[in-house]
PDB file of N, CA and C in Angstrom:
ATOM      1  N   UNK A   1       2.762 -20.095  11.973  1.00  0.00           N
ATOM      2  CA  UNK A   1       3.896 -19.852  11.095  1.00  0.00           C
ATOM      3  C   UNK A   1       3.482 -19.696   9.638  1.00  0.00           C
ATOM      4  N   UNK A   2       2.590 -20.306   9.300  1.00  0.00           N
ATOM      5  CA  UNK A   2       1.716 -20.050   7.682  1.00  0.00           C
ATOM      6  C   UNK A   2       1.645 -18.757   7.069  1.00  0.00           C
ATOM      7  N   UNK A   3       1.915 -17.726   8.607  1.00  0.00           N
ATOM      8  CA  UNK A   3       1.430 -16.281   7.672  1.00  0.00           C
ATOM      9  C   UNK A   3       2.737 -15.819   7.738  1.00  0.00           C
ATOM     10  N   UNK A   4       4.150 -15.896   8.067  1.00  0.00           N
ATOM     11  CA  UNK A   4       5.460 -15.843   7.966  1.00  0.00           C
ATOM     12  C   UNK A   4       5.427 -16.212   6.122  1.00  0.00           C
ATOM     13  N   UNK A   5       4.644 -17.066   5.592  1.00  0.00           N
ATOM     14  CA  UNK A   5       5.199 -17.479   4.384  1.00  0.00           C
ATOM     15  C   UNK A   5       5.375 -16.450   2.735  1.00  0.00           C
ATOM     16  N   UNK A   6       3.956 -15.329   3.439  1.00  0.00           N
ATOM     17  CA  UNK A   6       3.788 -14.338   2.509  1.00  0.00           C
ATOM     18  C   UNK A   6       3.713 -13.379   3.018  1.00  0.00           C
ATOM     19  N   UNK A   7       4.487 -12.666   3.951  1.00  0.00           N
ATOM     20  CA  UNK A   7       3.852 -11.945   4.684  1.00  0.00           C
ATOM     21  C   UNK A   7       4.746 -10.274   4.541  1.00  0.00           C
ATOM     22  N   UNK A   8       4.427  -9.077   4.536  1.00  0.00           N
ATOM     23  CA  UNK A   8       5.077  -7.354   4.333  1.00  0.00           C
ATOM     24  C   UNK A   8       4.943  -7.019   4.897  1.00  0.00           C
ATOM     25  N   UNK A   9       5.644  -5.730   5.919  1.00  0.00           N
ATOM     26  CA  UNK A   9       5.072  -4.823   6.720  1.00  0.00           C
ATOM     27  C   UNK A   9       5.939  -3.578   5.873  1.00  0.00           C
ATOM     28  N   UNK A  10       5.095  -2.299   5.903  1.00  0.00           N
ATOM     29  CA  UNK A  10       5.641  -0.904   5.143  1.00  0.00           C
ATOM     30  C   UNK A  10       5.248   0.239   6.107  1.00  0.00           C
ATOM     31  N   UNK A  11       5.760   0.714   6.550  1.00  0.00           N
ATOM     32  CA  UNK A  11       5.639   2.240   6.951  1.00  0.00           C
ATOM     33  C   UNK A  11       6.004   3.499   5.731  1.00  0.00           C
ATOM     34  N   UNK A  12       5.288   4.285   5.164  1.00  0.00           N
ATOM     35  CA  UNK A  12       5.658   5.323   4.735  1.00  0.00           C
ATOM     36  C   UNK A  12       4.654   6.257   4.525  1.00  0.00           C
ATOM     37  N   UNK A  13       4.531   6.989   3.293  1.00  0.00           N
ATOM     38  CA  UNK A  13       3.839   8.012   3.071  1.00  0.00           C
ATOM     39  C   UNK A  13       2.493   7.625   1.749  1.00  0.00           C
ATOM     40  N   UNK A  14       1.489   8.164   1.930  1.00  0.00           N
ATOM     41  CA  UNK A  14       0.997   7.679   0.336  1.00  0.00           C
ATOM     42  C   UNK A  14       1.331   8.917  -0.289  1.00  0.00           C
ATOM     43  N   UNK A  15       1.058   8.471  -1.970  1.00  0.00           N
ATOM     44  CA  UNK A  15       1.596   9.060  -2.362  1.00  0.00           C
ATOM     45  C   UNK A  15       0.216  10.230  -3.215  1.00  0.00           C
ATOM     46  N   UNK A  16      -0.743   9.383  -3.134  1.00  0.00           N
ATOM     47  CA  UNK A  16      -2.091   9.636  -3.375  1.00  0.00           C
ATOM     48  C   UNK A  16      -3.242   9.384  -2.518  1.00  0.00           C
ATOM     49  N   UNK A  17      -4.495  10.262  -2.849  1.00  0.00           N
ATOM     50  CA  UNK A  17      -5.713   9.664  -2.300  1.00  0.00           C
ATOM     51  C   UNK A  17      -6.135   8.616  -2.806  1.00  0.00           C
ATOM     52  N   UNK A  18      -6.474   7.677  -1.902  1.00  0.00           N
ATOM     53  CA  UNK A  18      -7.179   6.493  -2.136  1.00  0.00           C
ATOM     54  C   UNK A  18      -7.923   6.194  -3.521  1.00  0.00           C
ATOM     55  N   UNK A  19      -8.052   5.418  -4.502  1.00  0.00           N
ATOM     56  CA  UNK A  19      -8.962   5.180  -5.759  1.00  0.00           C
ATOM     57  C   UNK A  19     -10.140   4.200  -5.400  1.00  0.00           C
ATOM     58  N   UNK A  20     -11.171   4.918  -4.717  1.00  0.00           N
ATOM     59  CA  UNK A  20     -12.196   4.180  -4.357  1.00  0.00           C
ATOM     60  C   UNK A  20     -13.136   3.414  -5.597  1.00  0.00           C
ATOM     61  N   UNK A  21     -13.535   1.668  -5.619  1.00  0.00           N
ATOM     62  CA  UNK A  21     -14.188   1.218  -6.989  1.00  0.00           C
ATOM     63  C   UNK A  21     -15.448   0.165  -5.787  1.00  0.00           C
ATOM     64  N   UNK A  22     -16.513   0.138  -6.158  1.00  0.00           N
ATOM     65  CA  UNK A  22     -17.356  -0.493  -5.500  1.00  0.00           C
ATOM     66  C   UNK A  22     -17.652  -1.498  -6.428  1.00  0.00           C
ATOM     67  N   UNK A  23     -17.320  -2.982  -6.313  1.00  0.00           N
ATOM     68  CA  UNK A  23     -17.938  -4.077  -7.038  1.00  0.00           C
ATOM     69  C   UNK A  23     -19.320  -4.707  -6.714  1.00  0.00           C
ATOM     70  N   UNK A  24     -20.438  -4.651  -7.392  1.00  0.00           N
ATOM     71  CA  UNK A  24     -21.626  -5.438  -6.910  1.00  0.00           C
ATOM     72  C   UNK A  24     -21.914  -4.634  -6.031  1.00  0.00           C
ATOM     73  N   UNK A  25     -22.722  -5.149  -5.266  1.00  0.00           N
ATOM     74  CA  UNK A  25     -23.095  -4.222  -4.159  1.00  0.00           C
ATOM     75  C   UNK A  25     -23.070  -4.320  -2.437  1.00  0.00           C
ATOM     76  N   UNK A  26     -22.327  -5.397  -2.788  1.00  0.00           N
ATOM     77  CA  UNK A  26     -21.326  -5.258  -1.379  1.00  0.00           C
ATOM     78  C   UNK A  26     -19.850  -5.046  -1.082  1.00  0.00           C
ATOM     79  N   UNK A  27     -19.060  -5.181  -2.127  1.00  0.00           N
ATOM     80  CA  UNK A  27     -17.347  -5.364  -2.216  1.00  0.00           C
ATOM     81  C   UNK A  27     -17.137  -3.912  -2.654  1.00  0.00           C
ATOM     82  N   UNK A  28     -16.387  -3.380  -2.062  1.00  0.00           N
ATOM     83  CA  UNK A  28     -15.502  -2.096  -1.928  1.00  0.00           C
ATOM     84  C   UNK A  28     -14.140  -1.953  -1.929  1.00  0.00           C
ATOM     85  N   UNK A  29     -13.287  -1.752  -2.917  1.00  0.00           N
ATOM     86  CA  UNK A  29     -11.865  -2.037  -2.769  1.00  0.00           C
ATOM     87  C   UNK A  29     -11.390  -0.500  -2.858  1.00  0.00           C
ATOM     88  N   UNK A  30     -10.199  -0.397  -2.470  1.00  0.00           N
ATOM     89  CA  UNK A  30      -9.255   1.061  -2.214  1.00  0.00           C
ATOM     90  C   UNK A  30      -7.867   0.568  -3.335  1.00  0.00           C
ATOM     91  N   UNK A  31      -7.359   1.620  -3.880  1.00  0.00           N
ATOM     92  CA  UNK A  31      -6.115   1.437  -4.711  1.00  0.00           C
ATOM     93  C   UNK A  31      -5.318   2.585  -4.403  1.00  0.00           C
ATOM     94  N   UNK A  32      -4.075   2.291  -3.507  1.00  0.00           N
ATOM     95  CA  UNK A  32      -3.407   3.608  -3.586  1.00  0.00           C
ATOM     96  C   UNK A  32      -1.888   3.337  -3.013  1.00  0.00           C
ATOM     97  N   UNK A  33      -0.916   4.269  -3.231  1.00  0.00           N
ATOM     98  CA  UNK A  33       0.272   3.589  -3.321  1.00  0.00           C
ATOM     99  C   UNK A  33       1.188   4.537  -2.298  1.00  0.00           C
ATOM    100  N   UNK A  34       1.852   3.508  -1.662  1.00  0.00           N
ATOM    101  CA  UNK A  34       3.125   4.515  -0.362  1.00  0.00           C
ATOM    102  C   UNK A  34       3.981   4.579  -0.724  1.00  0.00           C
ATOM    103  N   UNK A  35       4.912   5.218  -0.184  1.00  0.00           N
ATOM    104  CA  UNK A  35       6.412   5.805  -0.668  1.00  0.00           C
ATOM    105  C   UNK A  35       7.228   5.032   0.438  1.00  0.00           C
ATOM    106  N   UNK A  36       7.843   4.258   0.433  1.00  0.00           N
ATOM    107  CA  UNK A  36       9.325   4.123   1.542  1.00  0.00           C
ATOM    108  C   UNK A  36      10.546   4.631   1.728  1.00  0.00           C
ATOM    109  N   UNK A  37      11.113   4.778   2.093  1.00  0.00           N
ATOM    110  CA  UNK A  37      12.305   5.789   1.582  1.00  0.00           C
ATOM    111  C   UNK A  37      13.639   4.879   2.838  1.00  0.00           C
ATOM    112  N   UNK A  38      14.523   4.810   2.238  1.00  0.00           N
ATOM    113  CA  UNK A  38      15.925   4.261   2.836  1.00  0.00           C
ATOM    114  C   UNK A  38      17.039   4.863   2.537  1.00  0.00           C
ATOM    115  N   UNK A  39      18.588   4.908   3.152  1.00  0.00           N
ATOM    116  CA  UNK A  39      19.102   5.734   3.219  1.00  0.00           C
ATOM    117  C   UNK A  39      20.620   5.022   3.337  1.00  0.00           C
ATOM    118  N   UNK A  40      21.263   5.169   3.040  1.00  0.00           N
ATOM    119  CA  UNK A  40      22.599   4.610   3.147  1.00  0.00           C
ATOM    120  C   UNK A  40      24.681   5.853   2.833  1.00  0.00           C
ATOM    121  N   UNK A  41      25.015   5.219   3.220  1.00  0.00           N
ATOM    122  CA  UNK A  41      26.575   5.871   2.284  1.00  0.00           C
ATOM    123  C   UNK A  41      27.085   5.124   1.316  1.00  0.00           C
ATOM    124  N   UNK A  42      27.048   6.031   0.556  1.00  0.00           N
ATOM    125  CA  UNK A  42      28.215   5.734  -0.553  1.00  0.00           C
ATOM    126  C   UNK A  42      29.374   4.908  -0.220  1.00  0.00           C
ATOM    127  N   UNK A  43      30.264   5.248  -1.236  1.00  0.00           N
ATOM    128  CA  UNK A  43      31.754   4.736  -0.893  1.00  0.00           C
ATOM    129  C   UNK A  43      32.737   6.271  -0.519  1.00  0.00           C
ATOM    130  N   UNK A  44      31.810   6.764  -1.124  1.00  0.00           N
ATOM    131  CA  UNK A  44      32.719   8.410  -0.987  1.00  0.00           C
ATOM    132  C   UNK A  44      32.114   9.246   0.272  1.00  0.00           C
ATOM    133  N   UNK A  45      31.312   8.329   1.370  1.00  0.00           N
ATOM    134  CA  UNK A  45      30.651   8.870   2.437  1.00  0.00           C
ATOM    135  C   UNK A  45      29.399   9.497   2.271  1.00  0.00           C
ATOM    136  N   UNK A  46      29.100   9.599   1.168  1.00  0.00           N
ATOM    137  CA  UNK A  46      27.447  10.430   0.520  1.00  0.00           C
ATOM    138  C   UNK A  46      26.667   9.869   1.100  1.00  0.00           C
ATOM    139  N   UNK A  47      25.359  10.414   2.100  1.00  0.00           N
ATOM    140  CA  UNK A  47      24.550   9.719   2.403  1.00  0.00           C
ATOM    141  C   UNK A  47      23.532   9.826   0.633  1.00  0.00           C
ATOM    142  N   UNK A  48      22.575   8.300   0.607  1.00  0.00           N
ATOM    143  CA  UNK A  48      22.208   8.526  -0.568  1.00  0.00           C
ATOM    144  C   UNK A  48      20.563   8.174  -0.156  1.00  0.00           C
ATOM    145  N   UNK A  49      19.809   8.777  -0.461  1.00  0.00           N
ATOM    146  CA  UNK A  49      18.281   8.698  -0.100  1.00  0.00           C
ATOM    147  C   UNK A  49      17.508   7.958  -1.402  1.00  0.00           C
ATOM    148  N   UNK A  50      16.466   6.705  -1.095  1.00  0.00           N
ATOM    149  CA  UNK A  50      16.375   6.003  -2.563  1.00  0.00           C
ATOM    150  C   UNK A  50      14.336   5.971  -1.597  1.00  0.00           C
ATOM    151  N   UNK A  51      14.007   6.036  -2.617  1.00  0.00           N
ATOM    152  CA  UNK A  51      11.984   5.864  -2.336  1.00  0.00           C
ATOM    153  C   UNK A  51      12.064   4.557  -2.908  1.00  0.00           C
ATOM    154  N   UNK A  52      11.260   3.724  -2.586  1.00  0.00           N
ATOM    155  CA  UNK A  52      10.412   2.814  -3.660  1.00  0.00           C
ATOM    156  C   UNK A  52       9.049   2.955  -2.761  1.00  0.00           C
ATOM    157  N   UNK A  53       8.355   3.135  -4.030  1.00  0.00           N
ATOM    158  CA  UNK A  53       6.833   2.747  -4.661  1.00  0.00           C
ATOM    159  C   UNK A  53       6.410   1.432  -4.262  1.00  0.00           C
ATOM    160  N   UNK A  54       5.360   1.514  -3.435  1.00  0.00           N
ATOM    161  CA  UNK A  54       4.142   0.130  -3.639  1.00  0.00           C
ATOM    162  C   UNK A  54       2.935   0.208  -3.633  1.00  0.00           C
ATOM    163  N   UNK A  55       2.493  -0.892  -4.290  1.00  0.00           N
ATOM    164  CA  UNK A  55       1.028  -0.435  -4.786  1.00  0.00           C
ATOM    165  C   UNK A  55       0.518  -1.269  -3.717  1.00  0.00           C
ATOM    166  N   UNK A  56      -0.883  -0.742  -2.837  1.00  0.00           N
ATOM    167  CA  UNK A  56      -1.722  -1.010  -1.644  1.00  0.00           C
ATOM    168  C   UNK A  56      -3.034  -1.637  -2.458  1.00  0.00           C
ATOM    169  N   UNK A  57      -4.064  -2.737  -2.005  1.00  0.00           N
ATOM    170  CA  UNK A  57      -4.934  -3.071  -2.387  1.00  0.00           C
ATOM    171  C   UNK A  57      -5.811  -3.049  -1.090  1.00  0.00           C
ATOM    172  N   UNK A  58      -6.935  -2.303  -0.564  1.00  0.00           N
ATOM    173  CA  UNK A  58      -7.540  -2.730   0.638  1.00  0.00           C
ATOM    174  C   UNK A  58      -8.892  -2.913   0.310  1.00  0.00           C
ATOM    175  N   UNK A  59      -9.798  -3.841   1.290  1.00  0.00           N
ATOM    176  CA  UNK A  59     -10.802  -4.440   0.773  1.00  0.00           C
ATOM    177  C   UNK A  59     -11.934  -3.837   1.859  1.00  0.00           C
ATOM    178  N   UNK A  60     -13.160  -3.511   1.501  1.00  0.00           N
ATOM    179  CA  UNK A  60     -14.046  -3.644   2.374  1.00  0.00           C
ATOM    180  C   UNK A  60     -14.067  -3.223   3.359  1.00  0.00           C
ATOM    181  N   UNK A  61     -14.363  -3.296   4.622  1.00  0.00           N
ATOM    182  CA  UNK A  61     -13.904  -2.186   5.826  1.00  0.00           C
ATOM    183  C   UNK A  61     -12.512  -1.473   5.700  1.00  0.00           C
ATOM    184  N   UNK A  62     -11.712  -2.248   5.293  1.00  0.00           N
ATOM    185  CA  UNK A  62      -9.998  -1.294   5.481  1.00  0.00           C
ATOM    186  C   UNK A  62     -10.377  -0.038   3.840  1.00  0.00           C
ATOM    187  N   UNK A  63     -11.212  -0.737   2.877  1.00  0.00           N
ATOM    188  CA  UNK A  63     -11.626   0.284   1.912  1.00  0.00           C
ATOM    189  C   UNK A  63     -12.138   1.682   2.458  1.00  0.00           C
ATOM    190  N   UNK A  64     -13.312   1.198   3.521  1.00  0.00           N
ATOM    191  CA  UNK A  64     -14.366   2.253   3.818  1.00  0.00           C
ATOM    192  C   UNK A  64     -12.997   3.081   4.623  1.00  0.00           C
ATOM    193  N   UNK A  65     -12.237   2.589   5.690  1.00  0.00           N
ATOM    194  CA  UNK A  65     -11.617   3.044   6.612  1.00  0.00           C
ATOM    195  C   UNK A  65     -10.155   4.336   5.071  1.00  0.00           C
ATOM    196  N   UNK A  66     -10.052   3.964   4.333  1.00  0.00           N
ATOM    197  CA  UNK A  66      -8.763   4.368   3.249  1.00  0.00           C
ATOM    198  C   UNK A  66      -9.746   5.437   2.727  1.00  0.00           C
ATOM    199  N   UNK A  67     -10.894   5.476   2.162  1.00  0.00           N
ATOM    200  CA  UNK A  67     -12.143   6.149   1.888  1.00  0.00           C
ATOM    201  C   UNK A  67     -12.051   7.669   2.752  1.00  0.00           C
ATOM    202  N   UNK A  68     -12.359   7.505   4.144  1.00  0.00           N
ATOM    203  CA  UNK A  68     -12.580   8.326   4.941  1.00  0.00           C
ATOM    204  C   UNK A  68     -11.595   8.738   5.685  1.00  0.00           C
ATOM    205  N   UNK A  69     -10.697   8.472   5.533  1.00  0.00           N
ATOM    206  CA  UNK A  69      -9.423   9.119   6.509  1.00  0.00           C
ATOM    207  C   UNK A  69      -7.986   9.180   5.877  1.00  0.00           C
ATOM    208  N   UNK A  70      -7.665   8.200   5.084  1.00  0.00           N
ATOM    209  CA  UNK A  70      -6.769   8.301   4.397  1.00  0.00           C
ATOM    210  C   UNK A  70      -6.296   9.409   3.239  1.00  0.00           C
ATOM    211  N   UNK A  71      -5.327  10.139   3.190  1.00  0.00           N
ATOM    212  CA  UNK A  71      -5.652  10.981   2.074  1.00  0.00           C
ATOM    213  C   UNK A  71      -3.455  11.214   1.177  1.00  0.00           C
ATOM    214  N   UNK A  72      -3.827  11.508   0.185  1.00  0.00           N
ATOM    215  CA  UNK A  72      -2.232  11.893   0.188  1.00  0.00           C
ATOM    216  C   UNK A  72      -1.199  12.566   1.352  1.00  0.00           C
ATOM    217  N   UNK A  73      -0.205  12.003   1.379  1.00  0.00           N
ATOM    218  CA  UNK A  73       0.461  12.463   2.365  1.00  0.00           C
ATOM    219  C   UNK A  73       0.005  12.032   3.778  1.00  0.00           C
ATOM    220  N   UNK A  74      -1.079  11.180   3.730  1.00  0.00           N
ATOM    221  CA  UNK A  74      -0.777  10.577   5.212  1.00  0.00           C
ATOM    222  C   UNK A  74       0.083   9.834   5.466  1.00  0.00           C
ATOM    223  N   UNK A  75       0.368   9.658   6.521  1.00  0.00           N
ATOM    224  CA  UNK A  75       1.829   8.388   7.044  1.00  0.00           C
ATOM    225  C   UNK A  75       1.065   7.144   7.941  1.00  0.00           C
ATOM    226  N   UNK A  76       1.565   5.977   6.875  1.00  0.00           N
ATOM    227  CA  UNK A  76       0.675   4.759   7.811  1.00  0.00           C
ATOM    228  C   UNK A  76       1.955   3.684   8.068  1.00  0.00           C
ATOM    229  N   UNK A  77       1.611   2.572   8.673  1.00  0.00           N
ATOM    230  CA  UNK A  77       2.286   1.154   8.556  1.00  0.00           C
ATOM    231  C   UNK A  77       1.035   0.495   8.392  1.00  0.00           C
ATOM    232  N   UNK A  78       1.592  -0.780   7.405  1.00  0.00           N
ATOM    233  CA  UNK A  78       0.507  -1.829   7.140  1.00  0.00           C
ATOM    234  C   UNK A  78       1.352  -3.061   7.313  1.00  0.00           C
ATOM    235  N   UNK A  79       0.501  -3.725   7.273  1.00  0.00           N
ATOM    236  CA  UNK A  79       0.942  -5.621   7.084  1.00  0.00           C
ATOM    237  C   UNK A  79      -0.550  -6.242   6.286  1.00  0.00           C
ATOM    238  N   UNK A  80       0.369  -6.931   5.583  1.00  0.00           N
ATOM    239  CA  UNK A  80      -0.733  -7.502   4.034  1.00  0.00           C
ATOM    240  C   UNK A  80       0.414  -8.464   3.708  1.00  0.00           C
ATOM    241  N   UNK A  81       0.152  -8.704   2.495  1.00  0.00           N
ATOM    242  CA  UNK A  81       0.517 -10.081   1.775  1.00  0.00           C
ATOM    243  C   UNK A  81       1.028  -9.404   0.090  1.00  0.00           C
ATOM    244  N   UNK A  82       1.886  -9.922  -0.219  1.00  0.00           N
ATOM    245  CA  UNK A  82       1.958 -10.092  -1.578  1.00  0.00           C
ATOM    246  C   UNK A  82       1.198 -10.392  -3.134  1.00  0.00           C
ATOM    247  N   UNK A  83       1.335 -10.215  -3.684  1.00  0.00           N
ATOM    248  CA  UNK A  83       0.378 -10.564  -4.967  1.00  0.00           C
ATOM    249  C   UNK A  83       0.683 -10.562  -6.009  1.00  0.00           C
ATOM    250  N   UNK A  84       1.065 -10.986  -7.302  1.00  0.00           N
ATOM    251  CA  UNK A  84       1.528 -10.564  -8.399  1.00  0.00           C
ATOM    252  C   UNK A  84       0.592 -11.250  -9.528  1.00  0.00           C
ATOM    253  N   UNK A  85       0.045  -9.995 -10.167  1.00  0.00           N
ATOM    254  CA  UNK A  85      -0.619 -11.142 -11.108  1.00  0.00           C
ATOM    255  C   UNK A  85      -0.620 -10.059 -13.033  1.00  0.00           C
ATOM    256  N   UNK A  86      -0.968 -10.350 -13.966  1.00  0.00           N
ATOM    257  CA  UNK A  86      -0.419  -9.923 -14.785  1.00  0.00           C
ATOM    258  C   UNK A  86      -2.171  -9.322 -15.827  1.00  0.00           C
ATOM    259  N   UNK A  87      -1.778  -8.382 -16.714  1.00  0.00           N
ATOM    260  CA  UNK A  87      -3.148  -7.750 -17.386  1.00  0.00           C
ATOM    261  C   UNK A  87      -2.717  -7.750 -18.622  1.00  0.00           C
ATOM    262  N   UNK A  88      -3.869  -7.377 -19.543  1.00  0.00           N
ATOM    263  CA  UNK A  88      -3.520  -6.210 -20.662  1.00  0.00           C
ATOM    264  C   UNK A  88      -4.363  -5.011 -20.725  1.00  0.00           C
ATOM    265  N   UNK A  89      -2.968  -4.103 -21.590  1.00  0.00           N
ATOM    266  CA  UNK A  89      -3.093  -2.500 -21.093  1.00  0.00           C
ATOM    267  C   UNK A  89      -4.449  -2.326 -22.672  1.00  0.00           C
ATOM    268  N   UNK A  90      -4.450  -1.008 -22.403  1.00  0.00           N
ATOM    269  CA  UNK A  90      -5.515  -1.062 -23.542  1.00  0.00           C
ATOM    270  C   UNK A  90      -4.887  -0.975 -24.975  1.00  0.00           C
ATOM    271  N   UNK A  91      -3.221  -0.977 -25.143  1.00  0.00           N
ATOM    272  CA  UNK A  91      -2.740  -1.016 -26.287  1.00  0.00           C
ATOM    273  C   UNK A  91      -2.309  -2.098 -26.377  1.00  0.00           C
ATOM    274  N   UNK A  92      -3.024  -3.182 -25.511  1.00  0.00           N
ATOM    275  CA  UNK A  92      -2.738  -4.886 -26.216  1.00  0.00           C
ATOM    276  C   UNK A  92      -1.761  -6.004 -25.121  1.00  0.00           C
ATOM    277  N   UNK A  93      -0.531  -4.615 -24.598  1.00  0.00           N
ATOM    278  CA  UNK A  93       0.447  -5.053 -24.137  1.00  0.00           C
ATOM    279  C   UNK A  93       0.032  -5.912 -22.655  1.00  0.00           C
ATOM    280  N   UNK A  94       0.846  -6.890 -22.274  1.00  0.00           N
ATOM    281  CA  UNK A  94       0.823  -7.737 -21.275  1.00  0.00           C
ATOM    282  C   UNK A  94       1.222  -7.021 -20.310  1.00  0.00           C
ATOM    283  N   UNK A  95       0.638  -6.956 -19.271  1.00  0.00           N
ATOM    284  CA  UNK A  95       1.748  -6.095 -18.406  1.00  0.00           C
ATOM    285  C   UNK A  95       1.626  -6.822 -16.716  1.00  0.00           C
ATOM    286  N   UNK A  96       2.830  -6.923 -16.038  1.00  0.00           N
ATOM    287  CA  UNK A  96       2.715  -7.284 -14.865  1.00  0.00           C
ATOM    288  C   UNK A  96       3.043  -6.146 -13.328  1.00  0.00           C
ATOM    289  N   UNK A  97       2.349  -6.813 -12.800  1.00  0.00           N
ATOM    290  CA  UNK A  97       2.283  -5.958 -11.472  1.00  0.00           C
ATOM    291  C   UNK A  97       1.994  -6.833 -10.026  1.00  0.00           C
ATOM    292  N   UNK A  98       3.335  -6.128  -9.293  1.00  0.00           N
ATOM    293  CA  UNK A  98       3.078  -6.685  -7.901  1.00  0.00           C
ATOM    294  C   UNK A  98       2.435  -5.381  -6.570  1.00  0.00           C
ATOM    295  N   UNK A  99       1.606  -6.431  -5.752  1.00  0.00           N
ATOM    296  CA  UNK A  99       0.531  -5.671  -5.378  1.00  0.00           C
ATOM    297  C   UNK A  99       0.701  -5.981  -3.353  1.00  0.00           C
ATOM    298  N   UNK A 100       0.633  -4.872  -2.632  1.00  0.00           N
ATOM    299  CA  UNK A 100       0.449  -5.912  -1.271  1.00  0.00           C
ATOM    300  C   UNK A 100      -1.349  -5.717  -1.063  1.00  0.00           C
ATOM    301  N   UNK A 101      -1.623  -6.646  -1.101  1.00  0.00           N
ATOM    302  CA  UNK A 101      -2.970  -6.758  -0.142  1.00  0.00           C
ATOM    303  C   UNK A 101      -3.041  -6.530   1.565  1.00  0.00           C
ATOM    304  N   UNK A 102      -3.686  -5.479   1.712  1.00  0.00           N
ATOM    305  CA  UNK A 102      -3.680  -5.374   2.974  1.00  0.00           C
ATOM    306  C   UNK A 102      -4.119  -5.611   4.148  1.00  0.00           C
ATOM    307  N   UNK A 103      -4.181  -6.506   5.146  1.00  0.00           N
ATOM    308  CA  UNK A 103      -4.936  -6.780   6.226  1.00  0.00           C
ATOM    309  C   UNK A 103      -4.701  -5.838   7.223  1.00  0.00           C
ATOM    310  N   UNK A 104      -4.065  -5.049   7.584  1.00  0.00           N
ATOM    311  CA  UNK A 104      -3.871  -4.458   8.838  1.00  0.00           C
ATOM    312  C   UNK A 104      -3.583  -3.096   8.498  1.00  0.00           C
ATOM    313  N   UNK A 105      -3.941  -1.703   8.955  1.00  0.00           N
ATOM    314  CA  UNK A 105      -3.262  -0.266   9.001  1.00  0.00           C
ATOM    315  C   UNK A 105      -3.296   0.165  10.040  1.00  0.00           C
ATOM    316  N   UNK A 106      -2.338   0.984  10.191  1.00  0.00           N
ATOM    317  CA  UNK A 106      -2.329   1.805  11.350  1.00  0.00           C
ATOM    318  C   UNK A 106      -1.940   2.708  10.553  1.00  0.00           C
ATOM    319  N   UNK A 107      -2.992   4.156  11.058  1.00  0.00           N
ATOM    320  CA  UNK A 107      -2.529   5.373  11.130  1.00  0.00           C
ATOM    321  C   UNK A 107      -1.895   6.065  11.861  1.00  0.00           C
ATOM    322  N   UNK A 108      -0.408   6.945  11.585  1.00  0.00           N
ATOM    323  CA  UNK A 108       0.425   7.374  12.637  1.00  0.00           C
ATOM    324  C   UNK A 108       0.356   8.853  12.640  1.00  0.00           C
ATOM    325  N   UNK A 109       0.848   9.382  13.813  1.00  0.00           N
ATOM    326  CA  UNK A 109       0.528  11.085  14.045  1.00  0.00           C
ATOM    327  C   UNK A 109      -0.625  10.920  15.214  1.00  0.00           C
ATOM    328  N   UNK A 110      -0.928  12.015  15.033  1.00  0.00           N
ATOM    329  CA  UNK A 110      -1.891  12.701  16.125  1.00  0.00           C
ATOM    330  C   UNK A 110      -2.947  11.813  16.659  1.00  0.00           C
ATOM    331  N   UNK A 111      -4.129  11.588  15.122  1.00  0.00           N
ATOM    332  CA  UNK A 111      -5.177  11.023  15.809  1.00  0.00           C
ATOM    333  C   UNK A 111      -4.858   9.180  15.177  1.00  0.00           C
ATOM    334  N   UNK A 112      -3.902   8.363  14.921  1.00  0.00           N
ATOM    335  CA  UNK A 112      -3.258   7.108  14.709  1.00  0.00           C
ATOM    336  C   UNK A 112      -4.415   6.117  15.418  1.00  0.00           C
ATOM    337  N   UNK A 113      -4.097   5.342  14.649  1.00  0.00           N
ATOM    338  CA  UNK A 113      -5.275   4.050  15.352  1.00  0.00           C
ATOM    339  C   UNK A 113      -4.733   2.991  14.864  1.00  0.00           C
ATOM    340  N   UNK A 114      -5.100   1.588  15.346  1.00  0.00           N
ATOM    341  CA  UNK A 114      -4.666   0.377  14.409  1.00  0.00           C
ATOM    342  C   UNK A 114      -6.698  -0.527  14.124  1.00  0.00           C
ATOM    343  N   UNK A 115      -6.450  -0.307  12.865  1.00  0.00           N
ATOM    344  CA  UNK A 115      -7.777  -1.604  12.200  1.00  0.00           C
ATOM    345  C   UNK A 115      -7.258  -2.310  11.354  1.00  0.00           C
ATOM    346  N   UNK A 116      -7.411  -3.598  11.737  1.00  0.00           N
ATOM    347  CA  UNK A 116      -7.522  -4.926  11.359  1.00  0.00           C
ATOM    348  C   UNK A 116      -8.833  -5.343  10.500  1.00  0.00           C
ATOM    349  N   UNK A 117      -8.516  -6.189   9.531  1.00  0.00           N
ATOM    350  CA  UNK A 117      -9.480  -6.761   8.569  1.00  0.00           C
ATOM    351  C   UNK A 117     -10.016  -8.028   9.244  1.00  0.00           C
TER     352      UNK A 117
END
C-alpha cells in the first residue's frame, strides 16, 4: 500500500523528443513532456476539449529506452511518482515545478511494449 501514497498513471501524447543529459558517467536522465487531453459538456451541451501538460523525468534504462524509441508524437502510458521541487531561473527568479518521475512505460500502437525500472 506505500506506493498508493505517491503514486500517477498518464496515457497521452509527448509533446517533444526526449532531452537526453548524461551525469558522471553512469546516470542518464530523459526530460520530456505528454499531453492529456479530457473532454466534457458544457452547460449549453458544448462538448469542451482541455490538454494539460506534464513534465516526465526518466532515469537510466527508462532514459536509454526514451533515447531510442521515444520521439514527439509518440503515445505512451506511464506510472511514476510525483515531485515538486523549486530553482532559480537565470534572471534570479524562484521558480517552482512539479515533475512525475517515472518507473514504468509502455509504448502503445503497433510495435508497444511495457519496461519497468
Amino acid at each position: 500500500m506505500s506506493n498508493l501514497r505517491n503514486s500517477v498513471r498518464l496515457m497521452g501524447f509527448l509533446g517533444n523528443d526526449p532531452e537526453i543529459k548524461t551525469i558522471g558517467e553512469k546516470k542518464k536522465m530523459a526530460r520530456v513532456s505528454i499531453a492529456t487531453n479530457d473532454s466534457y459538456k458544457n452547460d449549453k451541451g458544448e462538448k469542451i476539449e482541455e490538454t494539460q501538460w506534464h513534465n516526465l523525468v526518466l532515469w537510466d534504462r527508462l532514459a536509454n529506452l526514451a533515447e531510442s524509441y521515444l520521439h514527439k508524437g509518440s503515445e505512451v502510458c506511464i506510472e511514476g511518482k510525483l515531485n515538486s521541487r523549486a530553482y532559480t531561473d537565470k534572471e534570479g527568479a524562484k521558480r517552482y515545478i512539479t515533475e512525475v518521475i517515472v518507473h514504468d512505460v509502455q509504448m502503445l500502437g503497433k510495435k508497444g511494449g511495457t519496461v519497468d525500472s
